[in-house]
N, C-alpha and C. Protein backbone atom coordinates (compact mmCIF):
# COMPACT_ATOMS: atom_id res chain seq x y z
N UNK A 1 2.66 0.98 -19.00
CA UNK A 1 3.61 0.64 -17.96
C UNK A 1 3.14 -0.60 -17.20
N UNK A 2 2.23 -0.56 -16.93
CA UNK A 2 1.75 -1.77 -15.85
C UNK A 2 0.95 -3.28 -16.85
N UNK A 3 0.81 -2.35 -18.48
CA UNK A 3 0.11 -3.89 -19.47
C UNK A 3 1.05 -4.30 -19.89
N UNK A 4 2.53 -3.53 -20.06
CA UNK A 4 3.32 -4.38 -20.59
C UNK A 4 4.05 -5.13 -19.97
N UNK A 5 5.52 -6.09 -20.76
CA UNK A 5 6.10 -6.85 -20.18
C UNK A 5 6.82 -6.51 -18.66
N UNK A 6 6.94 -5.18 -18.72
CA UNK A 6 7.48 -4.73 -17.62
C UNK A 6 6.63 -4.78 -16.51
N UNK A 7 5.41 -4.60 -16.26
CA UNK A 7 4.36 -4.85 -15.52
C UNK A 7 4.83 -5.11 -14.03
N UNK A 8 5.46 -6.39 -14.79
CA UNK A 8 5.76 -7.36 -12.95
C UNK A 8 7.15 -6.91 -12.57
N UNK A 9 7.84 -6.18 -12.94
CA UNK A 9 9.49 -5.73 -12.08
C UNK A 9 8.87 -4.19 -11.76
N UNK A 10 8.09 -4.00 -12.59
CA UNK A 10 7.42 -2.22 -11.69
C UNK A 10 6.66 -2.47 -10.76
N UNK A 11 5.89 -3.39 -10.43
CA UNK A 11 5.06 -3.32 -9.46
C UNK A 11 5.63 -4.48 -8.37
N UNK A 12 6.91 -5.03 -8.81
CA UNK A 12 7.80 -5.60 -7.71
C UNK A 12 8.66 -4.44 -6.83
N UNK A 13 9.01 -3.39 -7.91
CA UNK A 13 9.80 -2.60 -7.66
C UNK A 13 8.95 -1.62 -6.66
N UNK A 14 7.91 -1.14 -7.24
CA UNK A 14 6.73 -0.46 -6.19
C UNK A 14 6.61 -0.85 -4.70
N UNK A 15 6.57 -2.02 -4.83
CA UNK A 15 5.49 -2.82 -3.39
C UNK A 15 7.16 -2.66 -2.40
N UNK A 16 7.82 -3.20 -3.01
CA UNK A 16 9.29 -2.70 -2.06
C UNK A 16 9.42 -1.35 -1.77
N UNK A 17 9.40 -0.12 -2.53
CA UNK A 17 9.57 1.16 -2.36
C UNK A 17 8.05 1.11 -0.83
N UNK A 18 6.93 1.11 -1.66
CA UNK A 18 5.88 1.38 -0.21
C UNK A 18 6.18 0.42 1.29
N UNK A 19 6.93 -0.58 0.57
CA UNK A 19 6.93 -1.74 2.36
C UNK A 19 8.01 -0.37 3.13
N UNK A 20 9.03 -0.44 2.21
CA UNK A 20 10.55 0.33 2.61
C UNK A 20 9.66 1.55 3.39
N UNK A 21 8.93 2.56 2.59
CA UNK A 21 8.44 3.86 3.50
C UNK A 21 7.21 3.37 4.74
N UNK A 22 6.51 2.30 4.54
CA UNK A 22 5.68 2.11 5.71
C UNK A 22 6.83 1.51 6.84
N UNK A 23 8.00 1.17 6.55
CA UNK A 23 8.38 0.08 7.41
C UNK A 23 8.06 0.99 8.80
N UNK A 24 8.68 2.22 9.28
CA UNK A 24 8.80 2.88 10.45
C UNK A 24 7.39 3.47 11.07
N UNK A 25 6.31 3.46 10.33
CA UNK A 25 5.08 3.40 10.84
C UNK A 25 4.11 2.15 11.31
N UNK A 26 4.48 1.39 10.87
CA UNK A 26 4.52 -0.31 11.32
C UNK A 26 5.04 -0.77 12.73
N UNK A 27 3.72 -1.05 13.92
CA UNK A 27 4.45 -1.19 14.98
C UNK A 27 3.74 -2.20 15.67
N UNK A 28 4.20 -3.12 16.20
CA UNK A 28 3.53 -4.78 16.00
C UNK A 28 3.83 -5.11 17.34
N UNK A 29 4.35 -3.97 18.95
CA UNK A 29 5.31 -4.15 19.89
C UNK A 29 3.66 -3.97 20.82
N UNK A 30 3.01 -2.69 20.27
CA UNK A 30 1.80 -1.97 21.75
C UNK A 30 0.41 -2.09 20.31
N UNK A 31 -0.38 -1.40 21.07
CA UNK A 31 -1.84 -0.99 19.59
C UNK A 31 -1.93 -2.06 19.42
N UNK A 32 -2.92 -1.63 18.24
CA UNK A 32 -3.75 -2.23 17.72
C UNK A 32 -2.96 -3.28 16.67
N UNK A 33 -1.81 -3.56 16.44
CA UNK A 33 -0.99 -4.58 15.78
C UNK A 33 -0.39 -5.13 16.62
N UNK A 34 -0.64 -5.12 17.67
CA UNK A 34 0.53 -5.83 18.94
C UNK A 34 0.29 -7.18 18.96
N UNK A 35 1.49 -8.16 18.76
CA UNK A 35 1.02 -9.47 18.64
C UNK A 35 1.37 -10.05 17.01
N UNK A 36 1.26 -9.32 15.86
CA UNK A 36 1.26 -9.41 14.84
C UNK A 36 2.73 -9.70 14.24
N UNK A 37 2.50 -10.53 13.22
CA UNK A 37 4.04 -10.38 12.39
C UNK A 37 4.48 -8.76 11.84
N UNK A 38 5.17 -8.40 11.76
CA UNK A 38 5.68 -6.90 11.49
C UNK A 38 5.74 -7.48 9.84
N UNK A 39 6.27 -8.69 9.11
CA UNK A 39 6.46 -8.75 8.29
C UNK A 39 5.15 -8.79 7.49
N UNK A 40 4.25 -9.73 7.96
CA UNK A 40 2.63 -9.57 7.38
C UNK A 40 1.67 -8.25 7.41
N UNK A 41 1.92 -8.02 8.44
CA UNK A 41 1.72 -5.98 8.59
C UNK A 41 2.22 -5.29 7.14
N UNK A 42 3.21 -5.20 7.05
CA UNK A 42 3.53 -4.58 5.74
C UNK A 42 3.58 -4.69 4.52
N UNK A 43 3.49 -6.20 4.48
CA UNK A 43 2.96 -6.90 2.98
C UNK A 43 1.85 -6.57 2.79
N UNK A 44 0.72 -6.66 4.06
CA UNK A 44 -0.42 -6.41 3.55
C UNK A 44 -0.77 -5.45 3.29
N UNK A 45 -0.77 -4.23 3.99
CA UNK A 45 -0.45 -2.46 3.66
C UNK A 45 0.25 -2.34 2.65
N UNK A 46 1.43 -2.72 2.00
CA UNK A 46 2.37 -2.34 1.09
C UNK A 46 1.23 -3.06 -0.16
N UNK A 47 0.73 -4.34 0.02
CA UNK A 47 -0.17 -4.73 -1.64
C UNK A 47 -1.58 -4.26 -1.37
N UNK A 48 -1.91 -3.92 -0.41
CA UNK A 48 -2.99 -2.83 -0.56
C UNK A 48 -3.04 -1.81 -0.79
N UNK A 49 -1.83 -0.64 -0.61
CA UNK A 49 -1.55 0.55 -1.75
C UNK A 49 -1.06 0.44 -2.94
N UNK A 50 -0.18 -0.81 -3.02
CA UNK A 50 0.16 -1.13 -4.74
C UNK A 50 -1.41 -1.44 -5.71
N UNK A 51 -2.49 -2.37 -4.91
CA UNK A 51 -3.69 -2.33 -5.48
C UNK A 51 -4.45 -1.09 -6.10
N UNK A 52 -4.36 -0.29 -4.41
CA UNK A 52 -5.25 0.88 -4.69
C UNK A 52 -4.68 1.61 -5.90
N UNK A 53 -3.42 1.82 -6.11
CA UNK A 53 -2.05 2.96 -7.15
C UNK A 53 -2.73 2.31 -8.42
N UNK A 54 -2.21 0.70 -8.64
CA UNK A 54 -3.03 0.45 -9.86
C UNK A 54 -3.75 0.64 -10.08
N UNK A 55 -5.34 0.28 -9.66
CA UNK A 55 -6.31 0.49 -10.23
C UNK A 55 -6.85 1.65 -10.21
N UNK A 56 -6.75 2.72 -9.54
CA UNK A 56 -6.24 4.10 -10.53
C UNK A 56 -5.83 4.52 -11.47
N UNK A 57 -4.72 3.60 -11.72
CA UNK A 57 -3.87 4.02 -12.57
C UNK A 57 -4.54 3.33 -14.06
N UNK A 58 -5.38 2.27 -13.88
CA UNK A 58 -5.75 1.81 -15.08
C UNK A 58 -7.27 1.73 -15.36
N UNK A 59 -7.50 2.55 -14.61
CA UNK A 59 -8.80 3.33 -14.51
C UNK A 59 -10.28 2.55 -14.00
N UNK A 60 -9.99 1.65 -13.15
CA UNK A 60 -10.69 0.28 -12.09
C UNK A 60 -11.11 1.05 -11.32
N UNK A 61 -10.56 2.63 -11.17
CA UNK A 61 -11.49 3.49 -9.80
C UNK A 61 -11.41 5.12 -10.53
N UNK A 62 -12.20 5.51 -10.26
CA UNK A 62 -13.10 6.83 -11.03
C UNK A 62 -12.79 8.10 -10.27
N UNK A 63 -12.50 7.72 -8.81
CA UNK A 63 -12.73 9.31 -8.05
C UNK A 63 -11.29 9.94 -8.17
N UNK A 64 -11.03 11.44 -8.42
CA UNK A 64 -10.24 11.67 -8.49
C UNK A 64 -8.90 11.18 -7.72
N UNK A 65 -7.65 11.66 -7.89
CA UNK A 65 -6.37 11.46 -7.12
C UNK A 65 -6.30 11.79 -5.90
N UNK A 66 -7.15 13.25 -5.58
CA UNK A 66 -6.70 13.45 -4.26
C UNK A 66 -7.91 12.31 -3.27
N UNK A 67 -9.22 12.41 -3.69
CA UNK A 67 -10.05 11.54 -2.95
C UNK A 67 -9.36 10.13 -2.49
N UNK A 68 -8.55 9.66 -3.73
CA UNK A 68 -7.79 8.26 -3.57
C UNK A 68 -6.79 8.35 -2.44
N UNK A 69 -6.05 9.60 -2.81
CA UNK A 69 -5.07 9.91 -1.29
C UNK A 69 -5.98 9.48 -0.19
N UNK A 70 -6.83 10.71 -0.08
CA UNK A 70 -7.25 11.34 1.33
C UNK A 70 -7.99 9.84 1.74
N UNK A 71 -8.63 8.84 1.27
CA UNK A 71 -9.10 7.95 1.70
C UNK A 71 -8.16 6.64 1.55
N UNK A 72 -7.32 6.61 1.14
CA UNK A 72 -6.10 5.61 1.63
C UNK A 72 -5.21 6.18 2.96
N UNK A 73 -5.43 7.45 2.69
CA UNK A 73 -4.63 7.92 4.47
C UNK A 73 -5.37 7.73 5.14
N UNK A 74 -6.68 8.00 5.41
CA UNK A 74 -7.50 7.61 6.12
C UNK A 74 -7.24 6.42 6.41
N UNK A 75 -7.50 5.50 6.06
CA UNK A 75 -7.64 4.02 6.18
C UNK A 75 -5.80 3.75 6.68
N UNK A 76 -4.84 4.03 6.47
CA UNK A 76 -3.90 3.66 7.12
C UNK A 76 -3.68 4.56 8.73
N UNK A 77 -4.29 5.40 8.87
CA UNK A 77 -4.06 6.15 10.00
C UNK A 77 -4.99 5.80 11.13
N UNK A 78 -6.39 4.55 10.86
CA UNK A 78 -7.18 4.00 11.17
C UNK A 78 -6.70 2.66 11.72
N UNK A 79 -5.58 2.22 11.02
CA UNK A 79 -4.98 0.88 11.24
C UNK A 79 -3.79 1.02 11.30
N UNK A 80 -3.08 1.65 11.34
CA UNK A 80 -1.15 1.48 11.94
C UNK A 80 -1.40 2.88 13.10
């Protein structure tokens, strides 16, 4: 899925699906993003879980699925 030609409309299609669900946790008004583009906020969160998903997915990271969860929630619940 991600070596073939399709590669780049799935992981176009991805990074839109994760911006779309972070959009309402994204808050750029008070905190620790206050000041920030709302739009750069979520690009960067949205291709930093498309990163993390891939290289999972093509085996660039070793620890199981849930460890990958529990420490990508971590890390977004640390920063949004």
């Amino acid at each position: 899925m991600l070596s073939s030609k399709g590669a780049p409309t799935f992981r176009t299609s991805f990074l839109t699906f994760v911006i779309e669900e972070l959009e309402a946790d994204v808050v750029t008004t008070t905190g620790l993003n206050e000041g920030l583009s709302h739009e750069i906020v979520l690009r960067f969160f949205g291709a930093a879980i498309v990163e993390i998903v891939e290289a999972w997915i093509t085996g660039g990271l070793t620890e199981p699925a849930e460890v990958v969860a529990r420490q990508m929630g971590s890390l977004l619940d640390r920063n949004l």
